[in-house]
N, C-alpha and C. Protein backbone atom coordinates (compact mmCIF):
# COMPACT_ATOMS: atom_id res chain seq x y z
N UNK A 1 -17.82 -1.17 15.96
CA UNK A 1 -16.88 -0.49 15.09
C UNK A 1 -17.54 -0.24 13.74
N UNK A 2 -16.88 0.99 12.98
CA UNK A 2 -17.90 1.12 11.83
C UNK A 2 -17.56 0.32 10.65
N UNK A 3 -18.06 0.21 9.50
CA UNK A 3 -17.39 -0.15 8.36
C UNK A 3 -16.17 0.26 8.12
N UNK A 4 -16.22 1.61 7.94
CA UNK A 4 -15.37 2.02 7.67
C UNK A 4 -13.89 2.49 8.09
N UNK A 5 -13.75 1.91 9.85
CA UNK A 5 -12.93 1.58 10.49
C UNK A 5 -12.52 0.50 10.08
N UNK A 6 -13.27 -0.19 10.24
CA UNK A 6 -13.00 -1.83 9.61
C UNK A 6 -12.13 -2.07 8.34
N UNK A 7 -12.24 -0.80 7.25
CA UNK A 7 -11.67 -1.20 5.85
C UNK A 7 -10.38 -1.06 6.41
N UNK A 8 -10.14 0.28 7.14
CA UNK A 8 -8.81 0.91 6.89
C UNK A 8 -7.70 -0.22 7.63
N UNK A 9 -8.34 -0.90 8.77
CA UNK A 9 -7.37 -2.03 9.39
C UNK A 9 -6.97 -2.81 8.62
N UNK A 10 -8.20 -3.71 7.47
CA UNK A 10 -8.27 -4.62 6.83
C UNK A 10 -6.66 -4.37 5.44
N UNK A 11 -6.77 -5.51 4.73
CA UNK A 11 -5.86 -4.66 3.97
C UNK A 11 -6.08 -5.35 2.79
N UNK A 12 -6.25 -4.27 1.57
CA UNK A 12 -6.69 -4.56 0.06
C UNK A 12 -6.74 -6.08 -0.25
N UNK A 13 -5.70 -6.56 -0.35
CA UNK A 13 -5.84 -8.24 -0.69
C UNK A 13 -7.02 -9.10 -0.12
N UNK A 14 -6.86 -9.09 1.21
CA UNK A 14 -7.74 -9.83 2.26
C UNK A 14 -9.16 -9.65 1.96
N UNK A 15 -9.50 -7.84 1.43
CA UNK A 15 -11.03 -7.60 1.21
C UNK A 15 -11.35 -8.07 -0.30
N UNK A 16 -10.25 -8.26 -1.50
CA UNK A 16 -10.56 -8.47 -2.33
C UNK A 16 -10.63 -9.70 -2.41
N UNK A 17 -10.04 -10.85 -1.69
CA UNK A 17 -10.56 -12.26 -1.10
C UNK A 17 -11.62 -12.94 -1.24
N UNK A 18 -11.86 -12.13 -0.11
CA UNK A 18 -13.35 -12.23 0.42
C UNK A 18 -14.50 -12.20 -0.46
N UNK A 19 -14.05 -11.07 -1.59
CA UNK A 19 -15.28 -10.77 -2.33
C UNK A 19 -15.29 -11.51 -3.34
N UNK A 20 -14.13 -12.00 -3.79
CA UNK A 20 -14.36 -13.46 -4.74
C UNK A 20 -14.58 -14.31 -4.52
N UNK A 21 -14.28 -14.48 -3.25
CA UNK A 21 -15.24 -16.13 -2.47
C UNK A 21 -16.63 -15.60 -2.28
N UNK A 22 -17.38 -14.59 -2.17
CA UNK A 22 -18.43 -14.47 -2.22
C UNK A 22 -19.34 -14.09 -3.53
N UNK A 23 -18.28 -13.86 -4.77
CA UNK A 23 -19.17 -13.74 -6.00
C UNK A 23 -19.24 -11.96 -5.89
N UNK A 24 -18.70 -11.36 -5.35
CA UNK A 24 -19.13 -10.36 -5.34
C UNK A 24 -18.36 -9.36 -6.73
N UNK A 25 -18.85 -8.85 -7.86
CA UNK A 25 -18.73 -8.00 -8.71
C UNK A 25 -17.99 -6.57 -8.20
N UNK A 26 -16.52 -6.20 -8.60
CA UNK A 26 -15.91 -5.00 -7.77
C UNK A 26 -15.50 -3.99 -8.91
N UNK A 27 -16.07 -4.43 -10.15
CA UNK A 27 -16.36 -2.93 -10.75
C UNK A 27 -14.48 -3.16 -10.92
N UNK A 28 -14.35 -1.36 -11.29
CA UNK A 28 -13.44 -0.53 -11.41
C UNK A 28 -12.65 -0.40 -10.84
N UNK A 29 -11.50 0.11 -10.30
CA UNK A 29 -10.78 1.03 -8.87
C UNK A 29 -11.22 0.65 -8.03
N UNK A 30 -12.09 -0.49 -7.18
CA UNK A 30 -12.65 -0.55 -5.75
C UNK A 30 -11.46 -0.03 -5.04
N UNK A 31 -12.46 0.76 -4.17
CA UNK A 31 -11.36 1.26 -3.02
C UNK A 31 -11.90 0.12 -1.39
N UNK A 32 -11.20 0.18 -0.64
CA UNK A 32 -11.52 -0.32 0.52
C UNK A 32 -12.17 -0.27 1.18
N UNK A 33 -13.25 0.93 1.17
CA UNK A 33 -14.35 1.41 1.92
C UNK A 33 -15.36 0.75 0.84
N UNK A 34 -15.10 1.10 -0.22
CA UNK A 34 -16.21 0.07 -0.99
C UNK A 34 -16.56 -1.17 -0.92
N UNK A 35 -15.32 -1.50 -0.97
CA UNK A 35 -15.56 -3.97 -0.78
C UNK A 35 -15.82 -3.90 0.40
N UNK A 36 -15.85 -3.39 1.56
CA UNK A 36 -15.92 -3.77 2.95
C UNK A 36 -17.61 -3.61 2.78
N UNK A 37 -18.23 -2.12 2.02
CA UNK A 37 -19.27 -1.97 2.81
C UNK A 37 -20.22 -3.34 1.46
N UNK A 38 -19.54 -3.72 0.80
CA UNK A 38 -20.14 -4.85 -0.19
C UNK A 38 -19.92 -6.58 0.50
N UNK A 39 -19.06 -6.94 1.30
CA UNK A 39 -18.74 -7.91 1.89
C UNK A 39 -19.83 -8.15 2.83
N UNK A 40 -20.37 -9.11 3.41
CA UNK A 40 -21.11 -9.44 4.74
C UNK A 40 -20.01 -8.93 5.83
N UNK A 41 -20.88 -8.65 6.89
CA UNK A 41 -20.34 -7.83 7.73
C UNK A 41 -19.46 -8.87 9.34
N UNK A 42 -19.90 -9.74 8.56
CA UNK A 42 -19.47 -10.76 9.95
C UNK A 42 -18.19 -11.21 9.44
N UNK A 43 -17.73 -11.60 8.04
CA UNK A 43 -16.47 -11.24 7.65
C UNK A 43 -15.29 -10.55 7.66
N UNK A 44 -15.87 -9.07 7.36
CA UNK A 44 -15.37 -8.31 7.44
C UNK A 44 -14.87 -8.04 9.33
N UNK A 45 -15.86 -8.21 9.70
CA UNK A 45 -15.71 -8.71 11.88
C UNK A 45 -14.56 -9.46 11.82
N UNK A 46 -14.58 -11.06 11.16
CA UNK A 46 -13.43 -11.73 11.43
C UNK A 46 -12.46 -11.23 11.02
N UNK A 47 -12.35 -10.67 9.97
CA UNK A 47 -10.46 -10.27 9.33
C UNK A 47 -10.03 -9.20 10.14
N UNK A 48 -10.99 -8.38 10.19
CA UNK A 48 -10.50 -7.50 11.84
C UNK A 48 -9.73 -7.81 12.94
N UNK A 49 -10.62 -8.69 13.34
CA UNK A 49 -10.63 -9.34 14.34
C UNK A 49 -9.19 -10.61 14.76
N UNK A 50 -9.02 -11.07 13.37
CA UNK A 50 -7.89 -11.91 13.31
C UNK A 50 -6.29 -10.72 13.15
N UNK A 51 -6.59 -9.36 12.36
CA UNK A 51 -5.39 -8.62 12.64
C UNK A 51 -5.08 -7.71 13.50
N UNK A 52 -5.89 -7.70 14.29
CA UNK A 52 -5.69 -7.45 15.85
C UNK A 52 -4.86 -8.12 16.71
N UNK A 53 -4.63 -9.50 16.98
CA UNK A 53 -4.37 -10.05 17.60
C UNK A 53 -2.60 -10.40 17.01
């Protein structure tokens, strides 16, 4: 699946989460396609992956 499939499932809170448990700097306006493609990708796999089910 691409990143950017991945954002649109995911949902704003969950990616902005992620990126503060990882230290990650989100700037301005991040949009969702942005923090996803800034997150590790095996993360971004699990939160998928967990709102699927």
């Amino acid at each position: 699946m691409e990143v950017e499939e991945m954002a649109k499932k995911a949902s704003l809170k969950d990616l902005k989460e992620i990126a503060k448990k990882n230290n990650i700097e989100l700037g301005r306006c991040p949009t969702k396609i942005k923090i996803a493609k800034l997150i590790p990708k095996e993360e971004l796999e699990a939160l998928v992956g967990e709102s699927d089910k």
